[in-house]
Protein backbone atom coordinates (compact mmCIF):
# COMPACT_ATOMS: atom_id res chain seq x y z
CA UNK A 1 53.27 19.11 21.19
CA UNK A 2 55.31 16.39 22.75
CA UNK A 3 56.18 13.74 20.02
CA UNK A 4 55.16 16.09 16.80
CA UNK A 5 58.79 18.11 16.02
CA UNK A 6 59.99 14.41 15.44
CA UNK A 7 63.63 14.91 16.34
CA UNK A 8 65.51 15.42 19.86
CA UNK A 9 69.24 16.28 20.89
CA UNK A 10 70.26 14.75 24.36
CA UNK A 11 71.65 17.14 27.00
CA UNK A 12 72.48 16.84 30.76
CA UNK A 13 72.00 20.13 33.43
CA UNK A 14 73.46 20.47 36.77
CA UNK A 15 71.74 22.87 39.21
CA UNK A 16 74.17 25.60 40.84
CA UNK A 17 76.80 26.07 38.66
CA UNK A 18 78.03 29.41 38.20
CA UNK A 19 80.38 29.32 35.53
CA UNK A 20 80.94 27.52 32.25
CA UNK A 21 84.16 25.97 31.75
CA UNK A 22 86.54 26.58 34.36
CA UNK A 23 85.50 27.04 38.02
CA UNK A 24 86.13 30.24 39.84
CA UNK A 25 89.59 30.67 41.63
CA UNK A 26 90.72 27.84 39.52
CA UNK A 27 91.90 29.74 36.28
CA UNK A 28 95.45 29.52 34.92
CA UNK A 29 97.26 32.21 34.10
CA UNK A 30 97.75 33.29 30.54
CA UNK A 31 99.96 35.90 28.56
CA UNK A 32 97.98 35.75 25.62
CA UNK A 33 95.27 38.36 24.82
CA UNK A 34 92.89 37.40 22.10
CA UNK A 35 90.93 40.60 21.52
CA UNK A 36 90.64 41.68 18.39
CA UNK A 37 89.34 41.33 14.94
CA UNK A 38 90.35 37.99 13.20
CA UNK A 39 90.56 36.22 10.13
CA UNK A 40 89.25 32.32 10.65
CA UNK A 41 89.83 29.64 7.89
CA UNK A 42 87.36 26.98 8.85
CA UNK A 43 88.03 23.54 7.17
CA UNK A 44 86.01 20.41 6.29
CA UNK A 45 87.13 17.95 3.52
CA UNK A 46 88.41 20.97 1.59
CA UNK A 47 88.90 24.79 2.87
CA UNK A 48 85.43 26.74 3.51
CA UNK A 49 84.70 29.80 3.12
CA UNK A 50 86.62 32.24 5.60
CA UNK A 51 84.84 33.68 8.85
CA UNK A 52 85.51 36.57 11.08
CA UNK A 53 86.20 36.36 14.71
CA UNK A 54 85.43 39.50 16.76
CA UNK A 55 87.05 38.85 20.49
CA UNK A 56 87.49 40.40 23.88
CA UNK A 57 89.14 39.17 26.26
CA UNK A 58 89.12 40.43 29.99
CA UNK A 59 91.89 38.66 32.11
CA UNK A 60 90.99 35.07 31.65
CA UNK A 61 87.23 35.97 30.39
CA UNK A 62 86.63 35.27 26.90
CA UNK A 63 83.56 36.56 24.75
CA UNK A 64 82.95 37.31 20.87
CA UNK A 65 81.30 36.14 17.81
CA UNK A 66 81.71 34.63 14.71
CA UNK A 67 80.67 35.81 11.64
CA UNK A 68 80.60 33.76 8.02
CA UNK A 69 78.55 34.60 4.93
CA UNK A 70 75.94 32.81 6.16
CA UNK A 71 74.75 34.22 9.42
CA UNK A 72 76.70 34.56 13.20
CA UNK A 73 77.51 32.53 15.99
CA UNK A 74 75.51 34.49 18.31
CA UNK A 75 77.01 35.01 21.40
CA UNK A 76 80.11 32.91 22.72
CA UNK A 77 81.34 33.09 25.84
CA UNK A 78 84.09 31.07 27.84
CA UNK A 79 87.63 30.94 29.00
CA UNK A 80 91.79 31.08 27.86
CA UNK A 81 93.76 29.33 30.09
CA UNK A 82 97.57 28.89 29.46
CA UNK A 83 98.20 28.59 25.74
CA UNK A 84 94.46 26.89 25.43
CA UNK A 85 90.83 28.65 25.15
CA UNK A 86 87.13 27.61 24.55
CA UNK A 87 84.13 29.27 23.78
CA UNK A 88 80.70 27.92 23.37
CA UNK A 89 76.86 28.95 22.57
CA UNK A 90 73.84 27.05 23.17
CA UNK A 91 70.59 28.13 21.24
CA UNK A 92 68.63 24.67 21.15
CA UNK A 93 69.39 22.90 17.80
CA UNK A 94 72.29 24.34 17.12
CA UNK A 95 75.13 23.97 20.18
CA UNK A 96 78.58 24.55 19.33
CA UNK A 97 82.01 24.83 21.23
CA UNK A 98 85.39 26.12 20.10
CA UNK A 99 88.19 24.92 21.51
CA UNK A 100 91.63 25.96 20.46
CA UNK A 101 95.44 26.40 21.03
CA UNK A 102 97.55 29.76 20.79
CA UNK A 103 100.48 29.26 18.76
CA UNK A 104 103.92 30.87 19.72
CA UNK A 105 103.76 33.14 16.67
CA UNK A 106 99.83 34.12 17.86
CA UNK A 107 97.98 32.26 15.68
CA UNK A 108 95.23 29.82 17.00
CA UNK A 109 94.22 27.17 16.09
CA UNK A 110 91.28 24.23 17.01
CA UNK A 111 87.97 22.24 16.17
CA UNK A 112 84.65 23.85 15.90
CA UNK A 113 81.99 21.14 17.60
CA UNK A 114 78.91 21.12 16.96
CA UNK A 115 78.02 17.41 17.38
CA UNK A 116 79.59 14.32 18.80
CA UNK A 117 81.07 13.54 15.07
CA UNK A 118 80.48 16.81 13.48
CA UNK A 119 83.70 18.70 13.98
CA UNK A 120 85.73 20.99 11.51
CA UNK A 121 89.23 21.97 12.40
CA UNK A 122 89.73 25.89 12.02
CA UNK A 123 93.02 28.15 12.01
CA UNK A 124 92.90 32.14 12.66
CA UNK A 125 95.38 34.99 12.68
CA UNK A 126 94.56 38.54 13.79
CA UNK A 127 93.70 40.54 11.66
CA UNK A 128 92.08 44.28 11.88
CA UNK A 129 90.97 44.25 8.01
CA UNK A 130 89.49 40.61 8.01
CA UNK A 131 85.99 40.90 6.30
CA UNK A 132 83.46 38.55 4.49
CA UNK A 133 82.22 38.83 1.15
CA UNK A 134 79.72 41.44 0.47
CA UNK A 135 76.23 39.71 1.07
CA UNK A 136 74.55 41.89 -1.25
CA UNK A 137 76.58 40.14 -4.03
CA UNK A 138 76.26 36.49 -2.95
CA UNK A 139 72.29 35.73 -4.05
CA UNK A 140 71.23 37.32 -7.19
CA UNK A 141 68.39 37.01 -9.82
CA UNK A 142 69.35 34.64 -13.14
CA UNK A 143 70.04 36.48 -16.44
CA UNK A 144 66.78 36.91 -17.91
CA UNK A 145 65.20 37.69 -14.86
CA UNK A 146 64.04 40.84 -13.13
CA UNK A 147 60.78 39.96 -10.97
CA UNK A 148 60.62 36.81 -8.35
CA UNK A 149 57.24 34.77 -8.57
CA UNK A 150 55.70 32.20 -6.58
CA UNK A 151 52.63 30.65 -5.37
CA UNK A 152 52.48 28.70 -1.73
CA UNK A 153 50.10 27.82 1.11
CA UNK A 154 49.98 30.07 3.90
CA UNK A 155 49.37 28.29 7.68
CA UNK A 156 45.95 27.51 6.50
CA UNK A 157 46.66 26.02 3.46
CA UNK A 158 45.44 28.73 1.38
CA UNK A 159 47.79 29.46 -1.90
CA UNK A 160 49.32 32.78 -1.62
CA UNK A 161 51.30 34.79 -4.67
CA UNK A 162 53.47 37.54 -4.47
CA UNK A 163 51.19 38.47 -7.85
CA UNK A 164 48.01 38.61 -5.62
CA UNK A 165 46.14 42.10 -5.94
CA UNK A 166 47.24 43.41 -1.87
CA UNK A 167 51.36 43.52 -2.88
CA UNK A 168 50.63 45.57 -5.94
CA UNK A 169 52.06 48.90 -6.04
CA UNK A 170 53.46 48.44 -1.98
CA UNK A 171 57.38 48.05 -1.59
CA UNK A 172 57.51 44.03 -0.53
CA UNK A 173 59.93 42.26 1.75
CA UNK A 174 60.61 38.85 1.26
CA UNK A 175 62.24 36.64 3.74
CA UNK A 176 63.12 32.97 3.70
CA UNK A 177 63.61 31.46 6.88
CA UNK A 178 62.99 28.24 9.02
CA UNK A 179 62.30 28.27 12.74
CA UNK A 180 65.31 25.94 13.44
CA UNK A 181 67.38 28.84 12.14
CA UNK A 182 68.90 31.01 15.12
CA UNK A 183 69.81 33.87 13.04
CA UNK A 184 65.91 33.80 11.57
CA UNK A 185 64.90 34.14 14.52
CA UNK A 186 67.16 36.67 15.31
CA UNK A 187 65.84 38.41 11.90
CA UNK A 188 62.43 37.75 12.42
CA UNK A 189 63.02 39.81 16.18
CA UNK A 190 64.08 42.74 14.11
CA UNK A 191 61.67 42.45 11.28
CA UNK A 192 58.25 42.21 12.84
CA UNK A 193 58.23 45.41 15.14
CA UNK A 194 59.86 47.18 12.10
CA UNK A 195 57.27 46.11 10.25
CA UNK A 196 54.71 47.14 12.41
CA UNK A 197 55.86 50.44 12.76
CA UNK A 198 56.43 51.01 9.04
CA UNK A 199 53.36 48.91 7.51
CA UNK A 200 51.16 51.93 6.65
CA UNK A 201 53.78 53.57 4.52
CA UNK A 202 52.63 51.10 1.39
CA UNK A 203 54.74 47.82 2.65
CA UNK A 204 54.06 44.54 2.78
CA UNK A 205 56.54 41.68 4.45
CA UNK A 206 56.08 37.59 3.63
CA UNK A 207 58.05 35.26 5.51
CA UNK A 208 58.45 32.00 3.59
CA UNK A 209 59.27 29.13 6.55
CA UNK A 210 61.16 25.63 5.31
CA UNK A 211 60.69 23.38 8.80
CA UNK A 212 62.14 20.39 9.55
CA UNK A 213 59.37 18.30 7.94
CA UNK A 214 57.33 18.61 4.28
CA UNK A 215 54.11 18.73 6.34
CA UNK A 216 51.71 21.61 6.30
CA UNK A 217 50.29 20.61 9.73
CA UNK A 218 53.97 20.23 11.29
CA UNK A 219 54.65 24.01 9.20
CA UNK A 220 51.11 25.56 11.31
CA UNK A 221 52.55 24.22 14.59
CA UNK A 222 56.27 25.59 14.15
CA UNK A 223 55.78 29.20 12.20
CA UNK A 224 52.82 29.68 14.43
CA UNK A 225 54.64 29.27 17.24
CA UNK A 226 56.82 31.86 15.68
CA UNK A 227 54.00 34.43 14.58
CA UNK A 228 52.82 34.05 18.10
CA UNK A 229 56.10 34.59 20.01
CA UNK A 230 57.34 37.28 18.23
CA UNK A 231 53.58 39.21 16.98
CA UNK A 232 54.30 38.90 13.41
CA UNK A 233 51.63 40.74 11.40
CA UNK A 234 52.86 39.86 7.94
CA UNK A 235 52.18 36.88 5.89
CA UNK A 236 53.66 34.01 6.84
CA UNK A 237 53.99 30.75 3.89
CA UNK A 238 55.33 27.20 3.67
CA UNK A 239 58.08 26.39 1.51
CA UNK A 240 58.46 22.58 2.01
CA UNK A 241 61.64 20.80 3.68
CA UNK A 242 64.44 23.02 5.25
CA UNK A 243 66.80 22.33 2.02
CA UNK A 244 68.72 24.75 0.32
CA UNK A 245 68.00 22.74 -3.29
CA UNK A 246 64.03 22.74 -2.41
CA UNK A 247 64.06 26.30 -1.47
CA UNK A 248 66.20 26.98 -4.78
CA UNK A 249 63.42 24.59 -7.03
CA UNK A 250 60.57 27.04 -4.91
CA UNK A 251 62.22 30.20 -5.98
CA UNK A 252 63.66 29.60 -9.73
CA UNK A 253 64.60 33.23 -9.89
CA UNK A 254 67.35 33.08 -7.99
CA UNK A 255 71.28 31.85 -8.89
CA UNK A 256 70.76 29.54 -5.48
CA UNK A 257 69.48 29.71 -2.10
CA UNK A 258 72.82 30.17 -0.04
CA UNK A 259 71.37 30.90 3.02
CA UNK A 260 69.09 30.90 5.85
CA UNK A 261 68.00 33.45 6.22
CA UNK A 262 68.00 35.37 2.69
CA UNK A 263 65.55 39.07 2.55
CA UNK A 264 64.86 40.23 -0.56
CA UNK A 265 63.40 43.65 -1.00
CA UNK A 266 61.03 44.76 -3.56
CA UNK A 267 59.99 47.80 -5.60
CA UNK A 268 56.80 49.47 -6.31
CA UNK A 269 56.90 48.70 -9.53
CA UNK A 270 57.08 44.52 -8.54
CA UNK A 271 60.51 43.78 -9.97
CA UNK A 272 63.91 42.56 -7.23
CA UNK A 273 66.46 45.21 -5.89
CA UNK A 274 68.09 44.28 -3.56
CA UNK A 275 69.10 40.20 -2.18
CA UNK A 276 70.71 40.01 1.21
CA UNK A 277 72.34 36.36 2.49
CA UNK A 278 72.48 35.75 5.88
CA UNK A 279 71.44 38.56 8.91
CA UNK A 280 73.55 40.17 10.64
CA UNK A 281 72.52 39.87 14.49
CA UNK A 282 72.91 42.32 17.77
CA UNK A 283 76.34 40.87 18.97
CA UNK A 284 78.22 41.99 15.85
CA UNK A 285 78.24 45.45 16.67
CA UNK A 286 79.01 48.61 14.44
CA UNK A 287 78.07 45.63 11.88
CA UNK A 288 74.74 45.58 12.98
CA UNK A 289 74.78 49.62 13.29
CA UNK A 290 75.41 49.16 9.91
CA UNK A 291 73.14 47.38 8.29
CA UNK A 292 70.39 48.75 10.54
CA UNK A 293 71.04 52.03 8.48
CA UNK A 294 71.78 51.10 5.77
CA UNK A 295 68.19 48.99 5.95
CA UNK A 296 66.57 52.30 6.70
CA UNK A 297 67.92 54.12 4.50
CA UNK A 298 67.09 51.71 1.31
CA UNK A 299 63.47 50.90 2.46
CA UNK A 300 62.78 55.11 2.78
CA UNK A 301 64.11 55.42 -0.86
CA UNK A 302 61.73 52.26 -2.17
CA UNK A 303 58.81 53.55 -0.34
CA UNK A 304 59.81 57.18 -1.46
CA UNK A 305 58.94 56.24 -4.81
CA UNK A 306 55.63 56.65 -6.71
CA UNK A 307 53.07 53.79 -7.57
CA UNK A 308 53.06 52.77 -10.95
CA UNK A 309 50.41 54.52 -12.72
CA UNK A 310 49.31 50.80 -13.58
CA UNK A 311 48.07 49.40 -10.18
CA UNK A 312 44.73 50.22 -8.98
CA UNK A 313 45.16 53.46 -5.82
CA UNK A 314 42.89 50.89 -3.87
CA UNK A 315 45.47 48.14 -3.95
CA UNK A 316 48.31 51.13 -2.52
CA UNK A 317 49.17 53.72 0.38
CA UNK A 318 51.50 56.29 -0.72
CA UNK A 319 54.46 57.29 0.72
CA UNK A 320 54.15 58.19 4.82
CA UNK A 321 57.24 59.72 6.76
CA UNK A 322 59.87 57.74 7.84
CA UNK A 323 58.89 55.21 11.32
CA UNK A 324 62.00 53.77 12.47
């Protein structure tokens, strides 16, 4: 809808190029091999949060990903030459190029761009046991609190509630995300063919989207462009504005809304066990591996579980073998 999204990001293209920063034939040669596991301090006004670099490096080649409590890079890909390297991703409203120097005692250093003026200087060493907080830990409920409750419009403006009669008794995913988000998107491609493989086991999934603008009409355009592209059969609601503070305001229960995207899962019995901040995407790896079982294996032991002799049998499905 030319003119609706509001917003734009500049960008030139030129037709035949093969290659992304340094021309084929042309490299320089380098005695530096960045593959490897790393731990990246990333700094803005004051230190941030620490990331983790996973490299590989093949001759002057240079591909990995970055990982940070909040989500990953998805892929980068570019070049070391010399003492100097680059990497860069492009996913639409969210480009971003690292460019950095090797230091004599291995150590890198560089800027992170995202933006003409939004750049954060960075520093890394390699480092096999780098890792990130546990993002089971980082988004929690409030003292006091055990269940999470709302009420929003789905894309038709009717008000939806995680109290309405059809989650009852069924083993509920929650997941907040905005369609500007790469790694939502990246969660929503892993969520909606689970889901519909695993739906008649007594689940049920909402997606809660926060767009770009507080309008329900803008909100039916964007998330149903995303139902559409990726056949999502599960509920989809509007939040409001993509804002961390609006989504916390929406969703009281929790100690803060850290990320995009955040999945929260469910019991039978209606009350919050387990928070997850940030996804973990395809390019990580054995992290993915990871957290694709260990997915599995939670969601079989909430569906494994018996309805609550309190909900109606017509409002559940009990317990199916495992589709994964």
């Amino acid at each position: 809808m030319p003119g609706f999204r509001g917003n734009s990001l500049p960008f030139t293209a030129e037709h035949g190029k093969d290659y992304r920063f340094v021309e084929k034939g042309k490299e320089q040669p380098t005695k530096h091999n960045l593959s490897g596991k790393w731990d990246l301090q990333v700094y803005s006004k004051a230190k941030m949060p620490d990331n983790v670099a996973l490299l590989k490096q093949e001759g002057n080649k240079l591909t990995g990903v970055v990982m940070s409590t909040v989500g990953d890079s998805r892929e980068l890909e570019g070049v070391v030459q010399g003492d100097e390297f680059v990497l860069s991703h492009f996913s639409g409203p969210n480009p971003r190029v690292y460019k950095g120097k090797i230091n004599e005692d291995g150590s890198i250093t560089g800027v992170i761009s995202s933006r003409i003026y939004d750049n954060t200087k960075f520093e890394g060493s390699k480092n096999d046991q780098a890792a990130l907080p546990d993002p089971y830990k980082l988004t929690y409920l409030k003292e006091g609190y055990t269940k999470l409750d709302f009420t929003l419009p789905d894309l038709d403006g009717k008000q939806v509630s995680l109290s309405d009669d059809k989650y009852k008794g069924k083993v509920v995913i929650v997941e907040i995300v905005g369609t500007w988000c790469p790694n939502c998107t990246d969660q929503t491609a892993f969520l909606s063919p689970w889901f519909k493989e695993n739906k008649a086991r007594g689940v049920e999934a909402i997606a809660i989207g926060f767009e770009q603008k507080d309008d329900l009409a803008y909100a039916k355009y964007t998330l149903g462009t995303l139902k559409k592209k990726y056949g999502i059969e599960y509920d989809i609601l509007f939040g409001g504005i993509a804002d961390k503070k609006v989504a916390s305001e929406k969703l009281p229960a929790l100690n803060r809304m850290m990320a995009f995207p955040t999945t929260i899962l469910i019991g039978r019995d209606g009350q919050v066990r387990q928070i997850h901040t940030g996804y973990t995407g395809t390019i990580t790896g054995d992290y993915y591996t990871e957290y694709v079982k260990k997915w599995n294996k939670d969601l079989d032991e909430l569906i494994a579980e018996p309805v609550p002799a309190s909900f109606s049998s017509a409002n559940t499905t009990a317990p199916k073998k495992a589709s994964k």
